[in-house]
Protein backbone atom coordinates (compact mmCIF):
# COMPACT_ATOMS: atom_id res chain seq x y z
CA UNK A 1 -21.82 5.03 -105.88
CA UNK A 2 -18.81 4.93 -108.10
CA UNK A 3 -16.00 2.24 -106.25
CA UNK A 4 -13.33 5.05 -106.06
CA UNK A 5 -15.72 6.90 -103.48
CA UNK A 6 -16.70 4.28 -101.53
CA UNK A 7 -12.73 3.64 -101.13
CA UNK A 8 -12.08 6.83 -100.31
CA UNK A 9 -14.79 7.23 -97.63
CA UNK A 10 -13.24 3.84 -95.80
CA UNK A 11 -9.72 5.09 -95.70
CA UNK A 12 -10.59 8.71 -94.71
CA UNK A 13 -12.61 6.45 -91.58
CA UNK A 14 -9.83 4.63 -90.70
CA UNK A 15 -7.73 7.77 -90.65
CA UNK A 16 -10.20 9.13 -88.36
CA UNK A 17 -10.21 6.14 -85.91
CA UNK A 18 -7.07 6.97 -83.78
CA UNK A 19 -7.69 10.35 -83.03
CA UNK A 20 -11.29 9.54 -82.00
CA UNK A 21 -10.03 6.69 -79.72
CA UNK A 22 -7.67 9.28 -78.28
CA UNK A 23 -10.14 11.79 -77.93
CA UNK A 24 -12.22 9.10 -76.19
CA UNK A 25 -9.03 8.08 -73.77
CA UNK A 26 -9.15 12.12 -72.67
CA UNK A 27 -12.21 12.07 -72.25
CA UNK A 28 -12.60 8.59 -69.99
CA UNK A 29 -9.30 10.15 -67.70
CA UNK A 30 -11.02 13.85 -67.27
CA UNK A 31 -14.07 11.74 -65.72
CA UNK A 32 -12.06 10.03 -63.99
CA UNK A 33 -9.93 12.77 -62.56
CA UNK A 34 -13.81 14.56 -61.99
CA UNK A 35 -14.77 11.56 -60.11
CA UNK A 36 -12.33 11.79 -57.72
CA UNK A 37 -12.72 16.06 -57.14
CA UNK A 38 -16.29 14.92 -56.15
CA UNK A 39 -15.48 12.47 -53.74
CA UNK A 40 -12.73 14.67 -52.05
CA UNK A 41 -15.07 17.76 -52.22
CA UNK A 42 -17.78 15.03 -50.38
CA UNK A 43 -15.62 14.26 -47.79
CA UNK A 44 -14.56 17.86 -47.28
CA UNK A 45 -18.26 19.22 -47.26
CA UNK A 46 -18.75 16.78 -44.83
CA UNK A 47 -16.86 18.31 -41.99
CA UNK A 48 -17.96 21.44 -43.24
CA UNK A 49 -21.66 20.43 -42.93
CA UNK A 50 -20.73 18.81 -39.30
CA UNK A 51 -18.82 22.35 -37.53
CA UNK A 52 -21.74 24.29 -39.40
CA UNK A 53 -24.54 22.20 -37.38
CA UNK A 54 -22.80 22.61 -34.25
CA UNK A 55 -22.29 26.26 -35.02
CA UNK A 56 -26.21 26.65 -35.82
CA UNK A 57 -27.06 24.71 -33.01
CA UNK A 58 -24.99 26.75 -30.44
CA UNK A 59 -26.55 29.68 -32.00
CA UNK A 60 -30.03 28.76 -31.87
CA UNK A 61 -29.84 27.89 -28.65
CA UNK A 62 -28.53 31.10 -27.44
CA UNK A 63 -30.63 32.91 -29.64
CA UNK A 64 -33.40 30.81 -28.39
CA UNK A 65 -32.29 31.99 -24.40
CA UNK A 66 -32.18 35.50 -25.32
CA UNK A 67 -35.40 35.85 -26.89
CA UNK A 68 -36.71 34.67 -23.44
CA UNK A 69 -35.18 36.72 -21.60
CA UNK A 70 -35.96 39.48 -24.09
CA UNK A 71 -39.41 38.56 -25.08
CA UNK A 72 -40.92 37.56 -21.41
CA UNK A 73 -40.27 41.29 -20.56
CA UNK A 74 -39.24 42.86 -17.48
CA UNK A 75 -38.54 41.25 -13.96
CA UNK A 76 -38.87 42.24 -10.37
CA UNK A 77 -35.93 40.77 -8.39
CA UNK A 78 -36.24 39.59 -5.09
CA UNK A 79 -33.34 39.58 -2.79
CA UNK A 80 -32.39 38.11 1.04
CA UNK A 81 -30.14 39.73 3.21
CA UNK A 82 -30.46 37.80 6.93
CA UNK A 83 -27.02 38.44 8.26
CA UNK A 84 -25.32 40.65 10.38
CA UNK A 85 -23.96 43.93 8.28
CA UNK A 86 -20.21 43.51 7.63
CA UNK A 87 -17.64 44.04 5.50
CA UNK A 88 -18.51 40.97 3.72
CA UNK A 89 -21.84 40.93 3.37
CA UNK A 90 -22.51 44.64 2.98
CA UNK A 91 -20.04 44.13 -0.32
CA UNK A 92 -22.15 41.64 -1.69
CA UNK A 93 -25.27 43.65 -1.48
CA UNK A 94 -23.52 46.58 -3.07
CA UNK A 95 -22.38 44.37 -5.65
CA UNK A 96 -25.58 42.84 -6.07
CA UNK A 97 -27.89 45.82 -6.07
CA UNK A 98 -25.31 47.77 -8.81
CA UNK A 99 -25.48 45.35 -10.88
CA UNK A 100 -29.69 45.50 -10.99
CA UNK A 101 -29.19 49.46 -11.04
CA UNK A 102 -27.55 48.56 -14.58
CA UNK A 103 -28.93 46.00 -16.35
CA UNK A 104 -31.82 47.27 -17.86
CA UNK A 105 -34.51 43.83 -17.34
CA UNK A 106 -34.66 44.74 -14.09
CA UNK A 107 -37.54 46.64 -13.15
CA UNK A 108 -37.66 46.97 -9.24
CA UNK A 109 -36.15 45.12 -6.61
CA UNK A 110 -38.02 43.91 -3.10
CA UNK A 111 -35.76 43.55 -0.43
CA UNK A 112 -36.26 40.71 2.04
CA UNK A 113 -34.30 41.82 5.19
CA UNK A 114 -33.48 39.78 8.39
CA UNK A 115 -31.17 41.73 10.40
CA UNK A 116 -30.02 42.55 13.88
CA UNK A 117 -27.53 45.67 12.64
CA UNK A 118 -23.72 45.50 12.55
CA UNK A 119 -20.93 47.45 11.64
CA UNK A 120 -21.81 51.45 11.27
CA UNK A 121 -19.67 52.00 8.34
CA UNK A 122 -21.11 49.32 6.22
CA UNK A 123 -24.82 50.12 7.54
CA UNK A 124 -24.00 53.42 6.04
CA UNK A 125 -22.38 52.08 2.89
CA UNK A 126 -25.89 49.55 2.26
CA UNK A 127 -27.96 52.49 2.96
CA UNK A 128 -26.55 55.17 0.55
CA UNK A 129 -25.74 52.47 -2.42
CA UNK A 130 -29.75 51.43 -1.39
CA UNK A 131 -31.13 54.89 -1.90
CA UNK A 132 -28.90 55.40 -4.65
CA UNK A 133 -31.09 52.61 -6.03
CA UNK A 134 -34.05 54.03 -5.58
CA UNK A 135 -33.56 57.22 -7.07
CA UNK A 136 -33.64 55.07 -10.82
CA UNK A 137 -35.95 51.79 -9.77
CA UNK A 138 -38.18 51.06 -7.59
CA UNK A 139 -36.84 49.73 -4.18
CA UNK A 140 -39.77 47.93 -1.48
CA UNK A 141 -38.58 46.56 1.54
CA UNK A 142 -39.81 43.09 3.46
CA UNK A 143 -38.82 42.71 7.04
CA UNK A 144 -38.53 39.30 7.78
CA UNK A 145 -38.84 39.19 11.17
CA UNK A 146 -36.21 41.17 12.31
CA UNK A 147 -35.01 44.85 11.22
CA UNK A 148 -33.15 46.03 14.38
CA UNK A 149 -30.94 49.52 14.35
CA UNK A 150 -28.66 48.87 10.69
CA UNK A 151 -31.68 46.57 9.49
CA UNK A 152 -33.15 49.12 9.50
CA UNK A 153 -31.25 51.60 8.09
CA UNK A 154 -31.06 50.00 5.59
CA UNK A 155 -34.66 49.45 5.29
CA UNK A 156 -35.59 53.31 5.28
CA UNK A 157 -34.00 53.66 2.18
CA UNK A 158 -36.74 52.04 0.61
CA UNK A 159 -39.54 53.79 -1.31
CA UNK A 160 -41.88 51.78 0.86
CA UNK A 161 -41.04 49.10 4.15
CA UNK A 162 -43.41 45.81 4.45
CA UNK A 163 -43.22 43.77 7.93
CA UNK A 164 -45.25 41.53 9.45
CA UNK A 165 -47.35 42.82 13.19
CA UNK A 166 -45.15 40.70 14.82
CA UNK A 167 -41.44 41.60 13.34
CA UNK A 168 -38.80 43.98 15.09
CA UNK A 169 -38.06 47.21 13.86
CA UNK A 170 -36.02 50.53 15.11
CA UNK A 171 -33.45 50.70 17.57
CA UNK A 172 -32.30 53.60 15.85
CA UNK A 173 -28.95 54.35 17.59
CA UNK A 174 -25.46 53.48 18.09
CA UNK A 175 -23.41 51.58 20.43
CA UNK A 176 -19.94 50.93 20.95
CA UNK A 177 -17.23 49.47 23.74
CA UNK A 178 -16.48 51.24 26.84
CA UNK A 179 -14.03 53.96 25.79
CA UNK A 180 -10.80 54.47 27.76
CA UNK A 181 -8.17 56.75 28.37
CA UNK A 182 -4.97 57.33 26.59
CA UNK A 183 -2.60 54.64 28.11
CA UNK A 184 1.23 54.10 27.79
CA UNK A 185 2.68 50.84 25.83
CA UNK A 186 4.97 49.49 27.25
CA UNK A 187 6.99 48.32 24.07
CA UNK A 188 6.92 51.29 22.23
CA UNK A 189 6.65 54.73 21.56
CA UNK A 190 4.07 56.97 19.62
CA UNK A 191 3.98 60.93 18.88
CA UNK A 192 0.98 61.92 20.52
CA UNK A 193 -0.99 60.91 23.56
CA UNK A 194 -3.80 59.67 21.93
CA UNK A 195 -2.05 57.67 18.58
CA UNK A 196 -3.14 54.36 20.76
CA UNK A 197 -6.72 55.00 21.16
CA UNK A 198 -7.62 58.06 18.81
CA UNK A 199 -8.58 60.46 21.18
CA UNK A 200 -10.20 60.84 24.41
CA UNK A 201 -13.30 58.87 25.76
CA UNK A 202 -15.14 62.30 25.63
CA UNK A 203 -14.24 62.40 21.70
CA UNK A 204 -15.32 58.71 21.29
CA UNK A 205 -18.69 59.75 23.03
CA UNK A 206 -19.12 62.62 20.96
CA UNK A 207 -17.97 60.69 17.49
CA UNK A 208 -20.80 58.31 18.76
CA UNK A 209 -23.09 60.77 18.83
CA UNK A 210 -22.45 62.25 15.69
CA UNK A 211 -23.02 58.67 14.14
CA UNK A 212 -26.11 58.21 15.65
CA UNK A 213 -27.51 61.44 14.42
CA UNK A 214 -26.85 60.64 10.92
CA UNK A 215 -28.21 57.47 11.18
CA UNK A 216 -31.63 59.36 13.11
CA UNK A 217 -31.73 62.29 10.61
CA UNK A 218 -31.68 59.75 7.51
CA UNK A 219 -34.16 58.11 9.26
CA UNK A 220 -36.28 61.03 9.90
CA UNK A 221 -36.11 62.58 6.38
CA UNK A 222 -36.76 59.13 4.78
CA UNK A 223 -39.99 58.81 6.89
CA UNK A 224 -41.23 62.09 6.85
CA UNK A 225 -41.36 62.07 3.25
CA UNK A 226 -43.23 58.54 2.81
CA UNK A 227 -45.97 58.70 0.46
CA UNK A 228 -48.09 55.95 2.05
CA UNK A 229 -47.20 56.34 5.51
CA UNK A 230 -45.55 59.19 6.69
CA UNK A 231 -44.00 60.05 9.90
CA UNK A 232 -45.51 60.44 13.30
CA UNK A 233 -43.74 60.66 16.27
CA UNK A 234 -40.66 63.14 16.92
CA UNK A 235 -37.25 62.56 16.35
CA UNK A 236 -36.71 62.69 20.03
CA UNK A 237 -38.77 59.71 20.36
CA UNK A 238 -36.81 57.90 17.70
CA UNK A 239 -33.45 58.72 19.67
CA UNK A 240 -34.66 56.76 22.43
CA UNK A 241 -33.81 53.63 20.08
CA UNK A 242 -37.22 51.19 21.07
CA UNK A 243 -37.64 48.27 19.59
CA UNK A 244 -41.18 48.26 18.18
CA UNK A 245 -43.61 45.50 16.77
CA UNK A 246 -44.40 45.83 13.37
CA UNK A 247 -47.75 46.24 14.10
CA UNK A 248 -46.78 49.54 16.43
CA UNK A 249 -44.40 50.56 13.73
CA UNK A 250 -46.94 51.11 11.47
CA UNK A 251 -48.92 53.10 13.94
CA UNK A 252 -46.23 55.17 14.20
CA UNK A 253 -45.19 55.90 11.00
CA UNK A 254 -42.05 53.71 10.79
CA UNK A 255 -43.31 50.89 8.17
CA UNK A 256 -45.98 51.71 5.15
CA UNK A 257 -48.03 48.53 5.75
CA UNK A 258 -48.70 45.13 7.04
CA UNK A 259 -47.22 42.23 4.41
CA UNK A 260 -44.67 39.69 3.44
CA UNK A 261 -43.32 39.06 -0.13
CA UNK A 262 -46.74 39.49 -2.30
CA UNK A 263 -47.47 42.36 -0.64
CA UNK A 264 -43.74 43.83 -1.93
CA UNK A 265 -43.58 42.15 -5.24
CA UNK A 266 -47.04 44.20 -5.63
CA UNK A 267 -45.78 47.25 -4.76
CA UNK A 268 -42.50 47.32 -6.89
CA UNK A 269 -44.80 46.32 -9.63
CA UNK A 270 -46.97 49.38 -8.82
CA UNK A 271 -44.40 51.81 -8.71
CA UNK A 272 -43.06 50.70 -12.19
CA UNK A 273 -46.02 50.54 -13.79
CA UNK A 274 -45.83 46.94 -14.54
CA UNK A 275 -48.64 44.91 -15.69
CA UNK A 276 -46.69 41.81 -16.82
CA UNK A 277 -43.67 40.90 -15.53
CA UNK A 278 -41.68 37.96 -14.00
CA UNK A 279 -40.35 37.28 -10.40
CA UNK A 280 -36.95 35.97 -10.46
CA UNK A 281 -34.11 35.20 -7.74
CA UNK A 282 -31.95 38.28 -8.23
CA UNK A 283 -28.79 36.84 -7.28
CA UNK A 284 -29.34 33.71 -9.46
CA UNK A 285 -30.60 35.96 -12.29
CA UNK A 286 -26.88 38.22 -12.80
CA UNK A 287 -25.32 35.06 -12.08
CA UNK A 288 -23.66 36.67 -8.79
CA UNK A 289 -22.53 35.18 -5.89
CA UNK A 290 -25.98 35.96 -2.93
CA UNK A 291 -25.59 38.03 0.66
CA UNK A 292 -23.87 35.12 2.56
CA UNK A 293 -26.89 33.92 5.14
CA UNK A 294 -26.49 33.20 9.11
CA UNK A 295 -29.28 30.74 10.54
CA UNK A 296 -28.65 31.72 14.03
CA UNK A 297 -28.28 35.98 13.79
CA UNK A 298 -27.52 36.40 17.42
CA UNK A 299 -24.69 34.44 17.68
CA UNK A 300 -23.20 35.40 14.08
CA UNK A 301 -23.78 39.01 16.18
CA UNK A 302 -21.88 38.36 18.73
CA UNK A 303 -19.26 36.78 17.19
CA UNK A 304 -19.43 40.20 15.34
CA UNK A 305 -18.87 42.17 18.13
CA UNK A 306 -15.97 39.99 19.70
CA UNK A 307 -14.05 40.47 16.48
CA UNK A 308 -14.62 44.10 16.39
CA UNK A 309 -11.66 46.40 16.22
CA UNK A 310 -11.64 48.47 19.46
CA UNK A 311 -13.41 52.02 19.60
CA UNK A 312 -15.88 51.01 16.07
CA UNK A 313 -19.14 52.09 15.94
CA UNK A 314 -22.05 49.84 16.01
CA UNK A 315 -25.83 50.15 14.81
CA UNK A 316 -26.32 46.78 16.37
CA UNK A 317 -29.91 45.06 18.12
CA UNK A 318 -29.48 46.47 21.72
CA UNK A 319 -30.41 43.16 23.18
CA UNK A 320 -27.45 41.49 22.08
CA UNK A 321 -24.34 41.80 25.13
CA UNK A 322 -21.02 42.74 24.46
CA UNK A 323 -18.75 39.44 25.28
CA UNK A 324 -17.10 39.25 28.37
CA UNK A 325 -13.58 40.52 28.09
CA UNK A 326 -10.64 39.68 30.13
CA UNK A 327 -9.75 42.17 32.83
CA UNK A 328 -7.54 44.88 31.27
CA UNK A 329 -4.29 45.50 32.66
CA UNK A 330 -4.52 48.79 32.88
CA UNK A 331 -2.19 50.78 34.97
CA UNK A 332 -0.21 47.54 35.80
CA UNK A 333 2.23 47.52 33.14
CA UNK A 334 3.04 51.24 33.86
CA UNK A 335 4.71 51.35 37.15
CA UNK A 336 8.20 51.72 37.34
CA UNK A 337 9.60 48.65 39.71
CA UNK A 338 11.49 49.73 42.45
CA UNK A 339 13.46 47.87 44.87
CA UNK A 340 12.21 46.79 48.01
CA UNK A 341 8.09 47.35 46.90
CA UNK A 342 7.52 44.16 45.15
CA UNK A 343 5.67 43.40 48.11
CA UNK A 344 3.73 46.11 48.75
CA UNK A 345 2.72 46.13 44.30
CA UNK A 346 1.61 42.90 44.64
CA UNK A 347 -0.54 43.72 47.53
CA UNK A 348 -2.09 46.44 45.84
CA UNK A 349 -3.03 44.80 43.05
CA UNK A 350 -4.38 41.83 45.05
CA UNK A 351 -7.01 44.14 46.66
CA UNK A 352 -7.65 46.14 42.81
CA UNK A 353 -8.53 42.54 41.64
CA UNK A 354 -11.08 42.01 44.08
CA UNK A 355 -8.98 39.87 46.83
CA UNK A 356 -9.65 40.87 50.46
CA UNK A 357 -8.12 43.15 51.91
């Protein structure tokens, strides 16, 4: 090769060498700069990988909870109600029974009743929001020893009543304090002669009656039409408000069978058609608060009746007494005092109050 070419090649290489250790410079800084982006897109994928696991998890686990509920099919609830019917607790079993009207799981409901009655008005409210039931699930009924006058109104609502031979049931009726007559207050003035006490004690008898033959005519219609065990004495006999052993109830017509829970759960299951199916707590199942339990029923009775507001209707167990009141004072505030018969009004009332004579 010819020197003038070789000389030529070196200086066109040396020419060359700056802008290649330039290029090279660039190109050392862009991996540098890419280095970095890396580690900052690490450390950001990081948290994003951390709040995505918890995410997942939180979903899985919910989805995991669902597909049980979902997947293990329907359920037959099983609820207690052994308390006196009140405001209170009457509320709670409407809100619990509503709620298994709408959620859809919920196949049937067995109601476990231990009752001695209460209140009219919210025997009346259980019953219809019962039936109401019944007319979209199946609705069996366990008496647990005790369905007395609202116990068991609220157990004829069922499509069929379980109780044991030796349980209570009936004392269909009503009952209510002794009614009085229209008084005078002295501390005030009304617009009528009954605003005090509503009306006459004839009209409190006869508003008594007409509870009592709402409660008996429910009763009548609900038993006459049971498929299992239908009706067989009159409703006269009913009116006379006995208290019958389970096993006499089902003689006459009152119950559909002999049984506790199995017996019920088997039942509710029949009417629904279920072959599989779980048994669950129904209270604990919608997550609601449950029927508020007494462990003595008597007394939670009687303190019933000695808060009751005067003149209300009770469907309340017969056997329980009305608490001893103090002695009224009746006509005593009325009189207008007049000089000179203090003596004579105190007398009077002396002998009224049982002092002799």
């Amino acid at each position: 090769m010819p020197v003038r070419k070789i000389a030529a090649f070196y200086r066109r290489r040396q020419a060359l060498r700056p802008s290649s250790e330039k290029a090279y410079e660039a190109m050392a800084d862009e991996a540098t700069k890419q280095e970095a982006t890396k580690r900052e897109d690490r450390r950001i994928r990081g948290w994003e990988i951390a709040l995505a696991l918890v995410v997942l998890t939180v979903c899985l686990l919910g989805g995991l909870a669902l597909a049980e509920r979902q997947s293990s099919g329907p359920v037959i609830g099983v609820l207690q109600f052994s308390a006196p019917i009140n405001f209170t607790t009457a509320d709670q079993l409407v809100r619990l029974i509503e709620a298994a009207q709408r959620d859809p799981s919920v196949a049937g409901v067995v109601l476990e009743i231990s009752s001695p009655g209460g209140y009219a008005t919210s025997s009346e409210t259980a019953y219809y929001t019962l039936l109401n039931f019944r007319e979209h699930k199946p609705l069996v009924v366990v008496v647990n020893g005790l369905a007395a006058s609202g116990g068991y109104y609220m157990a004829a609502a069922g499509n069929r009543i379980y109780a044991s031979p030796s349980s209570y049931v009936g004392n269909v009726g009503t009952r209510g304090s002794r009614p009085t007559d229209p008084t005078l207050a002295p501390d005030e003035m009304t617009s009528g002669p009954y605003k005090l006490e509503g009306g006459s004690r004839f009209e409190q008898i006869r508003q008594l009656d007409l509870v009592r033959n709402a409660f008996l005519n429910n009763v009548v219609t609900q038993r006459t039409h049971a498929e299992v065990n239908p009706l067989k004495i009159s409703a006269a006999e009913i009116a006379e408000a006995r208290i019958y052993l389970g096993s006499e109830a089902l003689a006459l017509g009152l119950i559909d069978g002999e049984g506790s829970r199995i017996e019920g759960i088997e039942a509710v299951a029949d009417l629904a058609g279920l072959k599989r199916y779980r048994v669950v707590d129904l209270p604990t199942y919608l997550n609601l608060e449950p029927v508020a339990t007494s462990g003595d029923l008597f007394g939670a009775a009687q303190s019933l009746l000695a808060e009751a507001p005067a003149g209300a209707v009770l469907m309340l167990d017969s056997r329980i007494p009305f608490p001893e009141n103090a002695p009224t004072q009746g006509w005593k505030h009325l009189r207008k005092p007049r000089a000179g018969l203090d003596a004579i009004w105190t007398d009077a009332t002396s002998r009224t109050d049982g002092a002799a004579p």
